[in-house]
Protein backbone atom coordinates (compact mmCIF):
# COMPACT_ATOMS: atom_id res chain seq x y z
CA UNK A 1 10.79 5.39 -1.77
CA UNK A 2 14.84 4.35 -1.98
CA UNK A 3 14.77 0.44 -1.35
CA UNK A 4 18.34 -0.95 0.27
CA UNK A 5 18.55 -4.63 1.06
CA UNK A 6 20.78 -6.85 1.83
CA UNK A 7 21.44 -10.90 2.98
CA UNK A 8 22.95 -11.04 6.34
CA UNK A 9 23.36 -13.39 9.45
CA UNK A 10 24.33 -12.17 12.79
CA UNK A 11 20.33 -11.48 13.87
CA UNK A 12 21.18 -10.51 17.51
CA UNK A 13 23.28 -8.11 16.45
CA UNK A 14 20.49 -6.69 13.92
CA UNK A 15 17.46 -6.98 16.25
CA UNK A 16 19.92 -4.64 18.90
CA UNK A 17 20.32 -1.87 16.29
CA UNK A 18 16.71 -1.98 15.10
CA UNK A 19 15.55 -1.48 18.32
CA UNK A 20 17.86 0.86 19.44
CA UNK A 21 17.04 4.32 21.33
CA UNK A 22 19.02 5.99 18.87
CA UNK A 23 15.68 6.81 17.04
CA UNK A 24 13.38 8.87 18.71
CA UNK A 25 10.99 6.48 18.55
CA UNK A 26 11.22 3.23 17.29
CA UNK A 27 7.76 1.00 16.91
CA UNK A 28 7.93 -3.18 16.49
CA UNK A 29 4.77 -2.84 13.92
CA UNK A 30 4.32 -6.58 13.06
CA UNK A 31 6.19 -9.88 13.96
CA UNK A 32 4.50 -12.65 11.96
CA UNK A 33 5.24 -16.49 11.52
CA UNK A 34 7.34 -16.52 14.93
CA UNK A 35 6.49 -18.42 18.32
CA UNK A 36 8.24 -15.10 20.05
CA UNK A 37 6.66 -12.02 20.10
CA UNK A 38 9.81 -9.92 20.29
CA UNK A 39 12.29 -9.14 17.78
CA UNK A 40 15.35 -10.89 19.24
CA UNK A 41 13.70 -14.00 20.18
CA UNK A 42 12.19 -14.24 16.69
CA UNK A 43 15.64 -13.68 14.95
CA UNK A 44 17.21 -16.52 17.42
CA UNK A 45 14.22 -18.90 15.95
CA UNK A 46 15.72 -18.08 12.35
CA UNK A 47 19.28 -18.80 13.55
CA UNK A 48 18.15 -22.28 15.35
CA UNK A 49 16.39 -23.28 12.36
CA UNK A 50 19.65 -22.71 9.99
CA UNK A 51 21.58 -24.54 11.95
CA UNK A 52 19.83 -27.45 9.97
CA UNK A 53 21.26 -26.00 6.55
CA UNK A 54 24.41 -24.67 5.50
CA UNK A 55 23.25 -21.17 5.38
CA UNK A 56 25.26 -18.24 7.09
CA UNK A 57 23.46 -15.70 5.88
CA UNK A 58 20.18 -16.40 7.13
CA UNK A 59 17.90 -13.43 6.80
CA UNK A 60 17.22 -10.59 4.17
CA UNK A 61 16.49 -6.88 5.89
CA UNK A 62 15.10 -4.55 3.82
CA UNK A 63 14.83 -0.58 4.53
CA UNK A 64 12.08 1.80 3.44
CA UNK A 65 13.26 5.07 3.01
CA UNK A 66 10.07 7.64 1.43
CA UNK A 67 11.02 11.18 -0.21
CA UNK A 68 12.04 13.89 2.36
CA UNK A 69 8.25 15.38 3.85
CA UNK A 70 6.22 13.24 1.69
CA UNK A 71 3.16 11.79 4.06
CA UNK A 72 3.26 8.06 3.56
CA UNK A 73 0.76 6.17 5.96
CA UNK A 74 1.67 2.68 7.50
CA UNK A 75 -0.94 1.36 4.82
CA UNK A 76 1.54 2.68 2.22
CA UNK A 77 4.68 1.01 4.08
CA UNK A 78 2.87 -2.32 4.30
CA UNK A 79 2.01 -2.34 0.40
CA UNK A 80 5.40 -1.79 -0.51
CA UNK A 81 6.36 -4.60 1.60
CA UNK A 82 4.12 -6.93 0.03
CA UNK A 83 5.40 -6.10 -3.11
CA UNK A 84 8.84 -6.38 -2.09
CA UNK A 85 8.36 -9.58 -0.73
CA UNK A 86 6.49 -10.80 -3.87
CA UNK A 87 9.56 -9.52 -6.11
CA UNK A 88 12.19 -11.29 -4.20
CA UNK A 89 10.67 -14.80 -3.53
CA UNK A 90 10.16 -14.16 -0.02
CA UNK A 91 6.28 -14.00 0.62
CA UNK A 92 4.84 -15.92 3.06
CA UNK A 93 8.23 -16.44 4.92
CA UNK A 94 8.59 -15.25 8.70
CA UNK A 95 9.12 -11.61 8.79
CA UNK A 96 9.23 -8.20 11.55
CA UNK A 97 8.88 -4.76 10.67
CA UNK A 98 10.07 -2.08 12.66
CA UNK A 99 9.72 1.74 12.12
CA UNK A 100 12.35 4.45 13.33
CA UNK A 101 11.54 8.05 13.32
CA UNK A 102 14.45 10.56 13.85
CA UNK A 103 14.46 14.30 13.37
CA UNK A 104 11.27 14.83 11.06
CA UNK A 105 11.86 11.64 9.03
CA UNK A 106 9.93 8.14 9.24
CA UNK A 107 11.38 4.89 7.47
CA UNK A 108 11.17 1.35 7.80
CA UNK A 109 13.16 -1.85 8.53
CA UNK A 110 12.17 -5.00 7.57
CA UNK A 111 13.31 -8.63 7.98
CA UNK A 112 12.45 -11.55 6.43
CA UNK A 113 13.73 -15.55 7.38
CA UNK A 114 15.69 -16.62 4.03
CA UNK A 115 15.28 -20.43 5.43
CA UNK A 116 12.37 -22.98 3.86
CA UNK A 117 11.18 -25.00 6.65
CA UNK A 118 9.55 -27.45 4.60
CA UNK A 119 12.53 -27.89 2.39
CA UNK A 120 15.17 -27.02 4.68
CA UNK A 121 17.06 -24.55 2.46
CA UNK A 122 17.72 -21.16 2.10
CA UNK A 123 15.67 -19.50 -0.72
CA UNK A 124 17.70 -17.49 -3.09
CA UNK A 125 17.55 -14.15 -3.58
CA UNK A 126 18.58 -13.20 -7.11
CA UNK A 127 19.19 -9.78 -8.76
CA UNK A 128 17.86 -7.86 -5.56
CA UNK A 129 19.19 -4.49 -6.63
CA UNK A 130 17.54 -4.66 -10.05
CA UNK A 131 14.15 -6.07 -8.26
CA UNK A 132 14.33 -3.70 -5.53
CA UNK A 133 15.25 -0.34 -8.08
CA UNK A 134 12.20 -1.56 -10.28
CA UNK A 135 10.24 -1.59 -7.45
CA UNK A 136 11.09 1.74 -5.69
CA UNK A 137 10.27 3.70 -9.38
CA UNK A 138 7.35 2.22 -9.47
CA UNK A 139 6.26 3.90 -6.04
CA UNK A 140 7.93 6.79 -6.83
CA UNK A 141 5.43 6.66 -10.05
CA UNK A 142 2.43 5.59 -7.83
CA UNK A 143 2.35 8.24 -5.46
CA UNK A 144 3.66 11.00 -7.69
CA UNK A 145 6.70 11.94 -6.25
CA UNK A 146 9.59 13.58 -7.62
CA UNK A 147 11.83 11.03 -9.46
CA UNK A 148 15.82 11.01 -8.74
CA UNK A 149 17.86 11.75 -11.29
CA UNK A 150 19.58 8.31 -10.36
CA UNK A 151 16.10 6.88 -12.06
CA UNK A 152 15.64 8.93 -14.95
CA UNK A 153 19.80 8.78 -16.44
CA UNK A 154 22.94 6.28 -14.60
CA UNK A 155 24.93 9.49 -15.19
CA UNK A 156 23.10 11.63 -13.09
CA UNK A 157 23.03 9.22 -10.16
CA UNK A 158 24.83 10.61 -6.86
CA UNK A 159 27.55 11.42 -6.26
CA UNK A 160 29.07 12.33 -9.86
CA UNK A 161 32.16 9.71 -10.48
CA UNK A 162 34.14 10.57 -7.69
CA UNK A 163 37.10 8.78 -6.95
CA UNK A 164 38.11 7.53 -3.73
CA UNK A 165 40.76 9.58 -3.65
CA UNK A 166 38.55 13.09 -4.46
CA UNK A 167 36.18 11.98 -1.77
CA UNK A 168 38.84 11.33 0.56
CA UNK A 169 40.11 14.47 0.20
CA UNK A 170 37.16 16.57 -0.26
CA UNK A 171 35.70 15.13 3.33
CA UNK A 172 39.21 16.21 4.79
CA UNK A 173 38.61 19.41 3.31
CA UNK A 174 35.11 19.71 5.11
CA UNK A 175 33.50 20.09 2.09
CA UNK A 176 31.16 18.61 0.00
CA UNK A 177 33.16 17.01 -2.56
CA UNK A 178 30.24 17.44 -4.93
CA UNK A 179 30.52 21.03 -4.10
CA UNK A 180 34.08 21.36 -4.83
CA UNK A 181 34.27 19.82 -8.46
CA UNK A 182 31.26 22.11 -9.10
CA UNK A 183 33.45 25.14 -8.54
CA UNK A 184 36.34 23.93 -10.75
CA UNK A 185 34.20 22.75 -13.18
CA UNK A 186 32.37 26.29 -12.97
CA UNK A 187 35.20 28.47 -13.21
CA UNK A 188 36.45 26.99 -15.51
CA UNK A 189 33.21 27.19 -18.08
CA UNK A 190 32.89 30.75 -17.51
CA UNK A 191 36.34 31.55 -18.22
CA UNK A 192 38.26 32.30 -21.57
CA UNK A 193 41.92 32.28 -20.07
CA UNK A 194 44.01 31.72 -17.30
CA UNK A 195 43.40 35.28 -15.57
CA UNK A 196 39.55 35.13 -15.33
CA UNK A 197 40.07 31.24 -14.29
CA UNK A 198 41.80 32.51 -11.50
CA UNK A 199 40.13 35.19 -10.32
CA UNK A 200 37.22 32.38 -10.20
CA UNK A 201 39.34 30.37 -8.43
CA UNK A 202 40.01 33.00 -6.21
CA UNK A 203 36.56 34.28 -5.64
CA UNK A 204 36.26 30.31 -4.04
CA UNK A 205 39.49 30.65 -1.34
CA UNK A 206 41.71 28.62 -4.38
CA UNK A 207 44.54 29.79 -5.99
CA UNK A 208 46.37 28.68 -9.19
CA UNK A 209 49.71 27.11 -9.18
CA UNK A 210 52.62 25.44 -10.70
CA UNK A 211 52.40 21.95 -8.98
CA UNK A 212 55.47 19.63 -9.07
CA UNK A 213 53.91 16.38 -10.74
CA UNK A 214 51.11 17.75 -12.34
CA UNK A 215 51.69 21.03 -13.81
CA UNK A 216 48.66 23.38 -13.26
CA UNK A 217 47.31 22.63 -9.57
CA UNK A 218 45.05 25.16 -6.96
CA UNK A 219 46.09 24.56 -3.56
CA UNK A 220 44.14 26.46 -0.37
CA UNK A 221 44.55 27.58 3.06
CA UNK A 222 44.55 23.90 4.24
CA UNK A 223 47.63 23.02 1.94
CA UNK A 224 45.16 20.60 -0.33
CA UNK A 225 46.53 20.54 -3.57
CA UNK A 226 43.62 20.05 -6.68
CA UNK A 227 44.99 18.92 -10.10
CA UNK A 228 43.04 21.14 -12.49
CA UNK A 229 42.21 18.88 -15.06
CA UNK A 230 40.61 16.00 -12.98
CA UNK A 231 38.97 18.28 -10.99
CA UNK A 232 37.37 20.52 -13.58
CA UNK A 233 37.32 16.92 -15.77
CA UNK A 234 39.39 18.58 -18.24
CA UNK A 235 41.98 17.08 -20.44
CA UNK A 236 45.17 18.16 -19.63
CA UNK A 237 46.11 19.30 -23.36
CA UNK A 238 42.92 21.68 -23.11
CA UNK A 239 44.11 23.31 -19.89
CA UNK A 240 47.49 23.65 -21.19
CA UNK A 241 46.02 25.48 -23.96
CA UNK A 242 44.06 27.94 -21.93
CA UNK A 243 46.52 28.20 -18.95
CA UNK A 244 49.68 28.57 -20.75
CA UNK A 245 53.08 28.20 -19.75
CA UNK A 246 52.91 26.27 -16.26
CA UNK A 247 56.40 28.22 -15.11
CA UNK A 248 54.88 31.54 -15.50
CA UNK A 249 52.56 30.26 -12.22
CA UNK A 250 53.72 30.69 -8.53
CA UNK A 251 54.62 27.89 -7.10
CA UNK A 252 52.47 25.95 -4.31
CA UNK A 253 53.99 27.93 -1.30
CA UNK A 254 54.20 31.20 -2.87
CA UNK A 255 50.69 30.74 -3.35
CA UNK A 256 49.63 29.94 -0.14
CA UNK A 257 51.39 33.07 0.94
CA UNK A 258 49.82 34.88 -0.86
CA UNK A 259 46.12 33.58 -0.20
CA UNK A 260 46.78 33.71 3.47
CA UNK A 261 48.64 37.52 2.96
CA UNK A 262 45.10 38.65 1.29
CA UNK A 263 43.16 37.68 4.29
CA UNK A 264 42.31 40.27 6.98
CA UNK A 265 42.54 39.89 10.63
CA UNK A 266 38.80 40.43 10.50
CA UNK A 267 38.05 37.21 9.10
CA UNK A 268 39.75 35.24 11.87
CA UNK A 269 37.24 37.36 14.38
CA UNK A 270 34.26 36.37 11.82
CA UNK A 271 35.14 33.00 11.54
CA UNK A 272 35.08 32.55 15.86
CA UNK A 273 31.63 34.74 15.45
CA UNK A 274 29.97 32.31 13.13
CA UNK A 275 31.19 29.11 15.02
CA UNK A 276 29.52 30.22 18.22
CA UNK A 277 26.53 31.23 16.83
CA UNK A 278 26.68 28.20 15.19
CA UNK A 279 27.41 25.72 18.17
CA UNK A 280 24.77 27.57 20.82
CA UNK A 281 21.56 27.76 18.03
CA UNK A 282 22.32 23.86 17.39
CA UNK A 283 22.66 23.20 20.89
CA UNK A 284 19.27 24.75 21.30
CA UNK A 285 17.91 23.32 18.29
CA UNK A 286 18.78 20.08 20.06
CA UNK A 287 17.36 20.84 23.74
CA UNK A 288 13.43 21.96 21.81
CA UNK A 289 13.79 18.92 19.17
CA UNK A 290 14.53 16.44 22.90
CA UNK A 291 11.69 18.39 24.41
CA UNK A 292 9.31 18.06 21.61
CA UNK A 293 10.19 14.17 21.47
CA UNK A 294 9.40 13.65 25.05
CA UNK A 295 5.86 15.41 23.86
CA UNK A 296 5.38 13.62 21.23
CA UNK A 297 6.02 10.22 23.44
CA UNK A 298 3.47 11.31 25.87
CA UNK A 299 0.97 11.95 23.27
CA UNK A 300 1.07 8.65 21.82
CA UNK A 301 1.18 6.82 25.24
CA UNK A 302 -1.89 8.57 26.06
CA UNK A 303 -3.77 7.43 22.43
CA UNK A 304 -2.74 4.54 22.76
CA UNK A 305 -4.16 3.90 26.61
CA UNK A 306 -7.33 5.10 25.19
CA UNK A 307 -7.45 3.27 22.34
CA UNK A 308 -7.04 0.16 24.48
CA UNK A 309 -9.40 1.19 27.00
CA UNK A 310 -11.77 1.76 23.99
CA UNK A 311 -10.97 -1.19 22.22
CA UNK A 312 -11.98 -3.21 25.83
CA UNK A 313 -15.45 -1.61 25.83
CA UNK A 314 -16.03 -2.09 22.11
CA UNK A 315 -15.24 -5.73 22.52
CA UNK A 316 -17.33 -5.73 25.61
CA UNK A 317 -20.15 -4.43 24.02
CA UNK A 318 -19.87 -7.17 21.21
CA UNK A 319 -19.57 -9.89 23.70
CA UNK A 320 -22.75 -9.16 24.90
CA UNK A 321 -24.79 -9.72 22.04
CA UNK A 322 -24.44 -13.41 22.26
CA UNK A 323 -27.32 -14.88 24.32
CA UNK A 324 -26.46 -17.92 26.78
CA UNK A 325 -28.19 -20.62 27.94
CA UNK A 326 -30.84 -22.34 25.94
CA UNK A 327 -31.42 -18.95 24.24
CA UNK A 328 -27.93 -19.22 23.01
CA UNK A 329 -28.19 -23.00 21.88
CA UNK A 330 -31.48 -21.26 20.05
CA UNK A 331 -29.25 -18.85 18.06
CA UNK A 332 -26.54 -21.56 16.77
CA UNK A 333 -28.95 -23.96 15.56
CA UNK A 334 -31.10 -20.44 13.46
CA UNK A 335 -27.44 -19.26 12.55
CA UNK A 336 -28.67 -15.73 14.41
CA UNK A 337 -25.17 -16.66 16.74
CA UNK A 338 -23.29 -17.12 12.96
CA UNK A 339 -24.45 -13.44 12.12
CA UNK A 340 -23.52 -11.89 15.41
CA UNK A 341 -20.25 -13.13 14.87
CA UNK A 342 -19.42 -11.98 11.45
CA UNK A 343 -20.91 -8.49 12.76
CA UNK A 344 -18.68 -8.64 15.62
CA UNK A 345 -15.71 -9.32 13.14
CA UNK A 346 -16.65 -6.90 10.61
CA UNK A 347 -17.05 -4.07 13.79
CA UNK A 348 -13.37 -5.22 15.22
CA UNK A 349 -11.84 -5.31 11.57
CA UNK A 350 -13.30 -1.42 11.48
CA UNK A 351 -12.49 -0.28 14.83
CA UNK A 352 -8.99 -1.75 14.11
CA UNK A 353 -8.56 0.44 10.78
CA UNK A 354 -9.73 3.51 12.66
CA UNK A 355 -7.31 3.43 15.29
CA UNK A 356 -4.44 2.81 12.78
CA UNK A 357 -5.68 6.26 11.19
CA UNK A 358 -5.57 7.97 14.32
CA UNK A 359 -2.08 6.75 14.97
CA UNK A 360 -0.92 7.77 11.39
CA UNK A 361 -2.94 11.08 11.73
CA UNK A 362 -0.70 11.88 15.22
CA UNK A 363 2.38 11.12 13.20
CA UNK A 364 1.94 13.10 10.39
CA UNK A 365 1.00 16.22 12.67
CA UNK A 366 3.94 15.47 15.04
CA UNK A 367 6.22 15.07 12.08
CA UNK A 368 4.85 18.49 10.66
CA UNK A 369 5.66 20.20 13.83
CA UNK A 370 8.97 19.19 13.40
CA UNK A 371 9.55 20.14 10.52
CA UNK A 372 8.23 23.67 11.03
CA UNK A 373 10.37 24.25 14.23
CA UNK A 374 13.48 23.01 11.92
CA UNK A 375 12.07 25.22 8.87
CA UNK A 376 12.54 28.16 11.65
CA UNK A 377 15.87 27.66 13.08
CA UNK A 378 16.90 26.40 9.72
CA UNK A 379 17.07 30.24 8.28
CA UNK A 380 19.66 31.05 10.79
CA UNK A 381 21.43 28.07 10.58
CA UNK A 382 22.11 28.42 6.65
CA UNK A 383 23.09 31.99 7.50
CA UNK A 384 25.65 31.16 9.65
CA UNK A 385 26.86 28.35 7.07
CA UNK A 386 27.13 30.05 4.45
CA UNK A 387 29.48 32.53 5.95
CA UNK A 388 31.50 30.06 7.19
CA UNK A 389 31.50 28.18 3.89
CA UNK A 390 32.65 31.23 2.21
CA UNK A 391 35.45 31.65 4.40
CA UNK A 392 36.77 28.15 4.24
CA UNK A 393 39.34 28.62 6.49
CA UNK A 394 41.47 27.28 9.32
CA UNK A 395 43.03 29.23 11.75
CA UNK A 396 45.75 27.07 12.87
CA UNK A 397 46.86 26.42 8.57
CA UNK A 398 46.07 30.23 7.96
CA UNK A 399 49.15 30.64 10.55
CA UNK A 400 50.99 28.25 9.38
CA UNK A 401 51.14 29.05 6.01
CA UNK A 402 51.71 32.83 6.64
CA UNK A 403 55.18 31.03 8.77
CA UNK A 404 56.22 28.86 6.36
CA UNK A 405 59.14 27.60 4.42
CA UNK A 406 59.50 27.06 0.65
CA UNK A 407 60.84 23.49 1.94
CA UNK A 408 58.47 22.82 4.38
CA UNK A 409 56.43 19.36 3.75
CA UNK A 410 52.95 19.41 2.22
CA UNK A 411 50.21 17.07 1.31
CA UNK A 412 50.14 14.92 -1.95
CA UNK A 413 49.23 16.51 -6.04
CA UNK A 414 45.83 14.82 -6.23
């Protein structure tokens, strides 16, 4: 379970996104410690009450984020919420918890007053991230989950390094910019020279150049230009070695000539082909997923009128097992009223726990229909992307690139 928190003020602003309708569903699970019984009334308590320190930042929220289709019950959320709590000072303090559910996914929000009312000061929260990373591999341990590599080795954490810059650019690109310094770096450990590094290259939609400030460069149909040795996290002396002379490469337009020469008029057709089939099975991924969600709504406003209808009979039921009158008077003074009232407490405490189960048990099955409607569109879907990822082209640069002149601008070496 990832753990993010953070110390913040601004609680109107918070309680409005918590609660927005963005989610599919979003459920106020517990406001404790709070005269209001809504989340931006209880926030605006926190903010009146700092207005007797000097604190700004005047409340901690916490998010809950479990392993992608790993069942974790609201029992599990509320232990790891206790602990949190417990590991950052901040048990016992006036708190709200609020789950969102989205797509197939269910996480939690939490938010906790940082002010002391006896003392009037803000409690410190110190070393969070360490607490809060301790703390989320020790659930991941617990429940047996799949650890991320972030846990196990620093190195491994994602994403790998990047710059800004090679983000930057890689998210112009459209591309994963993990994906991207994967290929360089894979080319170029399955190659022995500079013609089977290119012909990697190539197999990829990049093609090897002479670049102006750095010497060996791959540029693509966009015009992005990739230094070779910080994208394959080479040192430049090794791919000097293997590459050779630089002036024996084309330069950056003559390659893009030439990558946009070698592509077909049929891949311009394929590329429309794939983006429609793309754009109407998403639309109609997203007209069954809004369908399914009004569904699963109605489901849960139907437990939950019959769990309260229920839950008025039960306590009926119990109410009547106190005698009145002198009869009653009778059972205080032989503690037989005592016992009824433990039993009646013991009985609510039970009925309570069973309807939580039911309400978990209807999200988990909601949450697995989900997740097999998405595991049957998803086939296509990855079809389609994959094609298109292949092509990695744009029709408008293909054109231009076909067009242009050796001193027409282009983007930055990077």
């Amino acid at each position: 379970m990832i753990l993010v928190g953070n110390v913040r003020g601004n609680g109107q602003n918070l309680a409005r996104h918590l609660m927005s309708s963005e989610n599919e569903h979003v459920t106020l699970h517990d406001i404790s410690g709070f005269a209001s019984d809504d989340l931006g009334g209880a926030l605006k308590e926190v903010e009146a009450t700092s207005k007797g320190t000097k604190c700004q930042k005047y409340l901690y929220s916490l998010s809950l984020n479990p392993p992608a289709n790993a069942k974790v019950g609201t029992s599990d959320f509320e232990s790891a919420i206790e602990q949190a709590e417990k590991r950052l000072g901040l048990a016992g303090q006036p708190r709200a918890v609020v789950f969102h559910e989205k797509d197939d996914r269910r996480h939690c929000h939490v938010v906790w007053s940082r002010i002391d009312t006896e003392s009037m000061k803000a409690i410190p929260i110190s070393f969070p991230k360490l607490k809060l990373k301790e703390l989320a591999k020790d659930l991941y341990l617990e429940h047996g989950w799949d650890l991320p590599k972030g846990f196990i080795n620093p190195k491994f954490r994602d994403p790998k390094n990047f710059t800004l810059a090679e983000w930057q650019q890689a998210k112009r690109q459209g591309q994963d910019p993990r994906e991207m310094k994967a290929i360089f770096q894979s080319c170029w450990k399955q190659s022995d020279d500079r013609r089977s590094f290119a012909n990697g290259l190539e197999e990829h939609g990049l093609i090897l150049a002479r670049g102006d400030r750095r010497g060996y460069v791959a540029t693509d149909i966009h015009g992005e230009i990739y230094a070779v040795a910080k994208w394959a996290s080479i040192k430049t002396k090794d791919v000097r070695a293997r590459l050779g002379d630089k002036n024996t490469l084309p330069s950056i337009e003559n390659a893009k000539k030439q990558l946009a020469d070698a592509l077909s008029p049929a891949l311009e057709r394929l590329k429309k082909q794939q983006t429609e089939k793309l754009d109407k099975l998403s639309q109609q991924q997203k007209k069954m997923l809004n369908s399914l969600a009004k569904k699963h709504s109605a489901q849960r406003q139907l437990q939950s009128g019959m769990q309260e209808q229920r839950t008025v009979q039960e306590t009926r039921a119990r109410q009547e097992r106190y005698n009145k009158g002198l009869r009653g008077l009778f059972d205080r003074l032989t503690g037989t009223h005592s016992q009824i009232k433990k039993q009646n407490a013991f009985e609510a405490y039970q009925s309570a726990k069973r309807d939580q189960k039911q309400r978990d048990d209807l999200i988990f099955k909601q949450m697995e229909q989900k997740r097999a409607f998405r595991l049957q569109t998803q086939r296509d879907l990855d079809k389609f992307k994959g094609v298109r990822s292949q092509l990695q082209t744009d029709l408008e640069r293909l054109k231009a690139s076909r067009t242009s002149k050796s001193n027409a601008p282009r983007g930055p070496e990077r």
